[in-house]
Protein backbone atom coordinates (compact mmCIF):
# COMPACT_ATOMS: atom_id res chain seq x y z
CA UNK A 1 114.02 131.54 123.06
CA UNK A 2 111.75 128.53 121.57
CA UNK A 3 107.80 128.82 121.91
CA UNK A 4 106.56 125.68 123.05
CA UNK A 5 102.36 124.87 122.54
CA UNK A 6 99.69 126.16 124.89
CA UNK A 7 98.56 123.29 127.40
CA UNK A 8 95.24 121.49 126.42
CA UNK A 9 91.97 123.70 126.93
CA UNK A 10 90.78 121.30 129.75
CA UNK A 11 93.25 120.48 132.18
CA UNK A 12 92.51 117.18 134.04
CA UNK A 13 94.60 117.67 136.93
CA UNK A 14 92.45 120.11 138.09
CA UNK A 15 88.82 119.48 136.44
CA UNK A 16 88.22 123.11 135.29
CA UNK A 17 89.35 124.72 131.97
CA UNK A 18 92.71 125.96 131.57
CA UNK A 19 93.80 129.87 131.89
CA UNK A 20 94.30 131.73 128.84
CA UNK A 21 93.33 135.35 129.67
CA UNK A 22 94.13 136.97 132.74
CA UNK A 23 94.62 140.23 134.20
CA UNK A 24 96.70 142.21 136.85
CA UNK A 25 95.58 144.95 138.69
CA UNK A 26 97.97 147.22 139.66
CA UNK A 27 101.23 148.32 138.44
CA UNK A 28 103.25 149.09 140.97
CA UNK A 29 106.12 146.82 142.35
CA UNK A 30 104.89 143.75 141.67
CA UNK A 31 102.46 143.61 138.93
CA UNK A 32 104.62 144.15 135.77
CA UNK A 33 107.02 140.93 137.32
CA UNK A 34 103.53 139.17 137.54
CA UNK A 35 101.99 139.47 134.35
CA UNK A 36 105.60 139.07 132.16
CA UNK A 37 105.37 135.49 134.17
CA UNK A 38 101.93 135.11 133.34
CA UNK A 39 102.59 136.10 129.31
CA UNK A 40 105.32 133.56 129.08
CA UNK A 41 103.58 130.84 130.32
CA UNK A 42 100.97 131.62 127.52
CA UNK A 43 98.44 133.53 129.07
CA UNK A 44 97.04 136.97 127.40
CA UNK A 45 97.59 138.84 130.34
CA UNK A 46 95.78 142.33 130.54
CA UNK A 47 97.83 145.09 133.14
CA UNK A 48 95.58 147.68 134.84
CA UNK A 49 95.93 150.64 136.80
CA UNK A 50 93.61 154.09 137.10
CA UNK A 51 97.08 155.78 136.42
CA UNK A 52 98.51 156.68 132.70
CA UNK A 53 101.93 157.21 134.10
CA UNK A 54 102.14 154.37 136.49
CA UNK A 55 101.03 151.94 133.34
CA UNK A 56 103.82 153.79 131.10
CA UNK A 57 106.23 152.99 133.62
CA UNK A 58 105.14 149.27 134.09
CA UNK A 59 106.74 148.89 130.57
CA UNK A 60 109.91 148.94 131.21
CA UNK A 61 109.50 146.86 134.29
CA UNK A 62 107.90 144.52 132.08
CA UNK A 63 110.93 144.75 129.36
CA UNK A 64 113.13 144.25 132.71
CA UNK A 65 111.26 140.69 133.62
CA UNK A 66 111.36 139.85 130.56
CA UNK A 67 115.25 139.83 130.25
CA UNK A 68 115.53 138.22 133.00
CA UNK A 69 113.06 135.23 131.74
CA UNK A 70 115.24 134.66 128.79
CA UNK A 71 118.33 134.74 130.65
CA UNK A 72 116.64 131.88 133.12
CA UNK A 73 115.90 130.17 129.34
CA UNK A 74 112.27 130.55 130.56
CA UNK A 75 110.46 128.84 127.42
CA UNK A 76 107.65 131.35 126.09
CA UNK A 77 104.10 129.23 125.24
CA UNK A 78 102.64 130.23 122.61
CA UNK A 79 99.77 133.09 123.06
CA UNK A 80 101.53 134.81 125.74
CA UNK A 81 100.82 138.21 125.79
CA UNK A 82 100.37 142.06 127.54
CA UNK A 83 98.50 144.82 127.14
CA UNK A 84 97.90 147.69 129.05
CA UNK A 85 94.57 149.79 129.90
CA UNK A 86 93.14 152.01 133.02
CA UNK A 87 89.47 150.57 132.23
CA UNK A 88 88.88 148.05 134.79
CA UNK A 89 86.14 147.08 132.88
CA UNK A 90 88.20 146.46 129.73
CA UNK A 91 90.94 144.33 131.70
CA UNK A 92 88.00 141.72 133.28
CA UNK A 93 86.74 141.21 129.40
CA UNK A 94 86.80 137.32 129.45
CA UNK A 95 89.50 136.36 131.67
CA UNK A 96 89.40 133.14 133.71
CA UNK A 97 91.77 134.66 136.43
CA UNK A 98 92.42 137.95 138.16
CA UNK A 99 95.24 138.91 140.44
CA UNK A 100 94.96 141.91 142.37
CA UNK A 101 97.75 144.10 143.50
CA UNK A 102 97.10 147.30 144.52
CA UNK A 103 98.67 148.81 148.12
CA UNK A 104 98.42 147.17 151.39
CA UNK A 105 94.89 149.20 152.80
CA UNK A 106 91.87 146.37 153.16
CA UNK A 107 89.93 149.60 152.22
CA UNK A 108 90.93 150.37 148.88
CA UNK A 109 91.18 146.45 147.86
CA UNK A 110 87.27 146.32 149.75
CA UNK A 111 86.40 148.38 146.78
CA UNK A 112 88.79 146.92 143.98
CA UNK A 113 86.72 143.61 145.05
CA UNK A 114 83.76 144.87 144.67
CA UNK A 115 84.77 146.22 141.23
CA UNK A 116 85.85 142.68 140.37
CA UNK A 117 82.87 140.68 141.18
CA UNK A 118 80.73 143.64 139.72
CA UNK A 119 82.84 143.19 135.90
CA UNK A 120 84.18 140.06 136.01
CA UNK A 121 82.56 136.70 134.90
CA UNK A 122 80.69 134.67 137.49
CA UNK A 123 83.35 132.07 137.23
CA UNK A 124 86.55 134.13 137.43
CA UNK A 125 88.89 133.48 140.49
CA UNK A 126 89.67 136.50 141.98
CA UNK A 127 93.23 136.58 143.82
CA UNK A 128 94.81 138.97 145.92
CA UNK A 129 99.03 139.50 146.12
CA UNK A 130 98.48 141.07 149.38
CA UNK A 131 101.69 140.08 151.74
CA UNK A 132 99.53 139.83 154.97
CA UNK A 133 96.03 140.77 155.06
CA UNK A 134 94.13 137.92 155.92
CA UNK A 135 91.91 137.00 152.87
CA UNK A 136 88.82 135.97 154.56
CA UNK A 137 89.07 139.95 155.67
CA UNK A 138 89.19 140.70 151.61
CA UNK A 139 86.68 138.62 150.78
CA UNK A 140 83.91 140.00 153.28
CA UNK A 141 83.49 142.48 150.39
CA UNK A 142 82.12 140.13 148.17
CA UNK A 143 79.23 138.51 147.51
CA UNK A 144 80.86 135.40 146.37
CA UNK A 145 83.76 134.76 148.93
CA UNK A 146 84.19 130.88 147.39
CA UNK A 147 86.02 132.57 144.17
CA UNK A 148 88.71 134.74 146.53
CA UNK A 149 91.70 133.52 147.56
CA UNK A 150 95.52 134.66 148.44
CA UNK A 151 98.23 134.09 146.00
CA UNK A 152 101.24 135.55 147.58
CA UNK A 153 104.16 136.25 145.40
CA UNK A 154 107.59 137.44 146.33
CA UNK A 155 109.72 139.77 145.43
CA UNK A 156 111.05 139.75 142.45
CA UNK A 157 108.14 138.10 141.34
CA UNK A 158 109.95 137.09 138.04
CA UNK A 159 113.01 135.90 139.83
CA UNK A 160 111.38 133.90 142.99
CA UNK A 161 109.74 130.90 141.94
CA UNK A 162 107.75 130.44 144.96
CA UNK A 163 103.99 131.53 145.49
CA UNK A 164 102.13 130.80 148.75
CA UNK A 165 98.40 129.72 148.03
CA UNK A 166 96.25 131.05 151.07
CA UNK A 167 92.23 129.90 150.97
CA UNK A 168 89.83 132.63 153.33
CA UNK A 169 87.46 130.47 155.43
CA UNK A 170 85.21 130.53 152.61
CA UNK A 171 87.16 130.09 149.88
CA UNK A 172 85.90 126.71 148.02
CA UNK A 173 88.05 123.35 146.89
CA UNK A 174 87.80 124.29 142.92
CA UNK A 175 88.89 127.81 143.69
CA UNK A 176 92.48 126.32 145.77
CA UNK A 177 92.24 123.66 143.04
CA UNK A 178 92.77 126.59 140.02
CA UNK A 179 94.94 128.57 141.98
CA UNK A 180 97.44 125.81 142.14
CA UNK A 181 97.32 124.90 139.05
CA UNK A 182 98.07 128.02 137.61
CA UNK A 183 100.89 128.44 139.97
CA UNK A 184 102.54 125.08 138.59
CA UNK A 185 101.82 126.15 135.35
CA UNK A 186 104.10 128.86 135.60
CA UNK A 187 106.43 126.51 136.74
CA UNK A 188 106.38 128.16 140.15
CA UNK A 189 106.26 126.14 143.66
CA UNK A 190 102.44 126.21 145.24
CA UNK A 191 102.69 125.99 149.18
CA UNK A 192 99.14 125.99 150.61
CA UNK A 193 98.70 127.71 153.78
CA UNK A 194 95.92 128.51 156.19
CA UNK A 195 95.67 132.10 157.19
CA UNK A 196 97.69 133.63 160.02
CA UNK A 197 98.62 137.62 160.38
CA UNK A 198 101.52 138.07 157.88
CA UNK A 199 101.18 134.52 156.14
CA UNK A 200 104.09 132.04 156.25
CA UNK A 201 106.78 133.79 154.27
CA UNK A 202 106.61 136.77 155.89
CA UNK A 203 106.52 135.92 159.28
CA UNK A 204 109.80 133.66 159.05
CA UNK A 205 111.40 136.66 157.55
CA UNK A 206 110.17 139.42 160.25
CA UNK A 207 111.45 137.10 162.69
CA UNK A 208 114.86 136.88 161.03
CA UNK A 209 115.00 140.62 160.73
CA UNK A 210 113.69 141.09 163.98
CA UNK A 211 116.98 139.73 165.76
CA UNK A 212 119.29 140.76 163.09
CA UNK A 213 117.96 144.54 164.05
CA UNK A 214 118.21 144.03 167.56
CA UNK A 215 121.87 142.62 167.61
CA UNK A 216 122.88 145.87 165.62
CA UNK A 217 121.16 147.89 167.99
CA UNK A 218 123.02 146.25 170.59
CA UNK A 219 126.22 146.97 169.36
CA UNK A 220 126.88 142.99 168.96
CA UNK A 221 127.68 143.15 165.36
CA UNK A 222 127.37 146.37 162.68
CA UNK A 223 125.30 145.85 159.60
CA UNK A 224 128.25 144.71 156.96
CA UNK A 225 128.64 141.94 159.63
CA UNK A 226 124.99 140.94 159.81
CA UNK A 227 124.70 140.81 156.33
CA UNK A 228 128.02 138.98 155.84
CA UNK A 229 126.85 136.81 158.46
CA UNK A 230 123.50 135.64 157.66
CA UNK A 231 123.88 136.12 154.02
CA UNK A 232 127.06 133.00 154.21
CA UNK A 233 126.33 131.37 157.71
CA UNK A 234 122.34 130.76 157.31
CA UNK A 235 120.86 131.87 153.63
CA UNK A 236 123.16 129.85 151.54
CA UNK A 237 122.55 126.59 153.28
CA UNK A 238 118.66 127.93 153.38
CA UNK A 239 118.75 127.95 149.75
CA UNK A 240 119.16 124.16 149.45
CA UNK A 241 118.23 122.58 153.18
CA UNK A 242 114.86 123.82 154.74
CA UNK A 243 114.49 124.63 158.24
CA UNK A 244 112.35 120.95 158.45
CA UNK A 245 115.10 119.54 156.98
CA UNK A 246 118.26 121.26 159.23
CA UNK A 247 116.50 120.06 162.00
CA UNK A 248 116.71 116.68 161.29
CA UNK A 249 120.25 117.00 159.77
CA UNK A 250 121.68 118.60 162.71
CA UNK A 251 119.77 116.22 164.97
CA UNK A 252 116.98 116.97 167.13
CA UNK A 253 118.64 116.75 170.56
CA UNK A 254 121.00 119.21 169.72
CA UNK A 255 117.93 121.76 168.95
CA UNK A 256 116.25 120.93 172.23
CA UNK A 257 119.51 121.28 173.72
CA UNK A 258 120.13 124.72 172.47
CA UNK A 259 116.83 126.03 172.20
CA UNK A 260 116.53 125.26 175.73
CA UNK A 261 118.39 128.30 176.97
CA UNK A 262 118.35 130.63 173.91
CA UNK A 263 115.12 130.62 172.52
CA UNK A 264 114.77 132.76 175.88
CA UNK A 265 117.54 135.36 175.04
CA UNK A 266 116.15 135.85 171.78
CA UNK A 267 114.50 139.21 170.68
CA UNK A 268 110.78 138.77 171.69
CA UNK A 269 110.22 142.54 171.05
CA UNK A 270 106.72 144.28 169.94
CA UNK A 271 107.96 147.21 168.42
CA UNK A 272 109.68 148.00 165.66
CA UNK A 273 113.35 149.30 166.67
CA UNK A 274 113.93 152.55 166.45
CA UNK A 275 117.09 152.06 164.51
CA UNK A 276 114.16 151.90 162.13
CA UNK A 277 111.76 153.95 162.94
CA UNK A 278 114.36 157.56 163.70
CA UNK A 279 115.44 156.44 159.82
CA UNK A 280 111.41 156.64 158.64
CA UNK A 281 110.95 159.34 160.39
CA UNK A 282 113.65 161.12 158.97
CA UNK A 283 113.34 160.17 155.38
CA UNK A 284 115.79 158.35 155.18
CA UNK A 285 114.12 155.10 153.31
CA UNK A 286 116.97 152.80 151.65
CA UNK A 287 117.41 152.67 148.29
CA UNK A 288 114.55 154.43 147.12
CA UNK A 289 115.60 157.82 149.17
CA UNK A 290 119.27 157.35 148.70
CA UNK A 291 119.84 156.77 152.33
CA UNK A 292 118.72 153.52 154.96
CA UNK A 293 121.06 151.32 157.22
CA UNK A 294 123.64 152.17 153.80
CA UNK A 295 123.71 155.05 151.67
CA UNK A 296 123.16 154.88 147.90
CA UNK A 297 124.00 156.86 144.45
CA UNK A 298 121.94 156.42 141.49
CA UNK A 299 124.45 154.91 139.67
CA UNK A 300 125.76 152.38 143.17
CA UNK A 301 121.56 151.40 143.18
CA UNK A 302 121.82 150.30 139.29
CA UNK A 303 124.97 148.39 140.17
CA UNK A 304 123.25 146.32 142.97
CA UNK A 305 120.40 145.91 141.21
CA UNK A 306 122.19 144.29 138.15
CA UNK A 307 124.01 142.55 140.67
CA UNK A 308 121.52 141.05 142.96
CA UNK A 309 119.41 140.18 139.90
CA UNK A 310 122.12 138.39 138.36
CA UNK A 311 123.41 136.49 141.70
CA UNK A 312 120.05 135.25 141.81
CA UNK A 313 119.50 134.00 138.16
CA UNK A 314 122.28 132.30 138.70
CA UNK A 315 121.28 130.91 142.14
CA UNK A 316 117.84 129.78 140.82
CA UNK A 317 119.73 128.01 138.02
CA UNK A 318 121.70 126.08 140.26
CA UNK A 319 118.55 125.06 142.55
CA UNK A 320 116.76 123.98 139.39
């Protein structure tokens, strides 16, 4: 894979000095897919978590992002790096940027913040990964809410090249200025948002699974179907035309026309289906427990994951 030069210490687009040391906190799902972005696109990236075994097992997740980098002939910029540590205070030494990624409880990342702003220099951004917790909520536990801000990444991290960019109320210019420009760097798509409960991603996809549950529960279709259905009849052409975009290229009227007496059959429901819910309850996860809507062997959950990861290399290659 060729190593191509770090970009220029200064970078005009965005009137503030270019990241070269960064760090993730947290190790679970998400952060070793963050930071093996981050390291290719020439950043020293430091990985933290308060657990020995959680950072030993963010190594191979790394090694796993990784592959799949070189096999999306990802270019690696020179001074790329990772290293792992549980000192917080040893991760924040001198970097420009922090990501935080530790689970979904506004209490815990109350008091990673706090940690942050208490170690890290007065001019590091400090970003959370959280998937819906408004940010002007994660920033009330810091003193200086103008350096916080949302950068949402999606799962894979190293596969989807998509990041949503969400300022809190206080969050200032500079700070969305930086954010983006990291984001591009990584040769990611930035989509600024302004906060709502479950940010933009995630609330188009709740909705989807919202009616695909509800049809199943129904009897209307099994779950093969719905996932032969929507996987061919609305997420390939998703992949290339936007929702914007199959508006106007089906035509308006016909939308109006349609949405006129469906949008009120549709699945307005406030609780989560107990299709899903009798499956928590139970144990019975998805692929992590074995058993979900499918059931799973270890060696069936390695195939699909090879699988899925290669479908989508080769999808994002296509869209490139």
């Amino acid at each position: 894979m060729a190593t191509v030069k770090q970009p220029t210490a200064h970078d005009a687009s965005a009137g503030s000095q270019a990241v070269r040391r960064a760090a993730v906190i947290g190790t679970g799902t998400m952060g070793p897919g963050m930071g093996a972005v981050l390291a290719r696109a020439g950043i020293a990236v430091a990985l933290q978590d308060v657990s020995e075994e959680a950072l030993e097992r963010s190594k191979a997740g790394v090694g796993l992002a990784d592959s799949v980098l070189d096999k999306l002939e990802t270019p690696r910029v020179e001074g790329g790096s990772i290293r792992y540590t549980v000192d917080l205070k040893d991760a924040l030494d001198d970097v420009e940027f922090v990501v935080e990624a530790v689970p979904e409880k506004l209490e815990l990342k109350h008091d990673v913040f706090r940690a942050l702003e208490q170690h890290a220099a007065a001019d590091t951004i400090l970003a959370s990964n959280t998937s819906g917790i408004p940010i002007t909520k994660i920033a009330e536990a810091c003193e200086h809410p103008e350096r916080v801000i949302g950068t949402h990444w999606s799962n894979p991290p190293h596969l989807i090249p998509m990041i949503e960019v969400i300022p809190g109320e206080r969050t200032s210019q500079a700070t969305i200025d930086a954010a983006v420009v990291l984001v591009e760097r990584v040769g990611y798509e930035a989509v600024i948002e302004s906060e709502v409960p479950g940010f933009v991603e995630n609330r188009i996809l709740y909705a989807i699974m919202r009616e695909a549950v509800d049809l199943v529960d129904r009897g209307i279709i099994d779950a093969d179907g719905m996932d032969r259905c929507v996987r061919w009849g609305i997420g390939y052409k998703l992949a290339v035309i936007g929702p914007m975009e199959l508006l106007d290229m089906a035509g308006l009227d016909i939308y109006q026309a349609v949405g006129s007496y469906l949008n009120k059959d549709l699945s307005n429901a406030g609780e989560v289906s107990k299709t899903i819910t009798d499956r928590t309850a139970a144990g019975k996860l998805g692929m992590k427990t074995g058993e979900g809507l499918y059931q799973y062997t270890p060696e069936r959950i390695d195939e699909l994951r090879a699988e899925r990861a290669r479908k989508l290399v080769a999808v994002r290659k296509a869209l490139s």
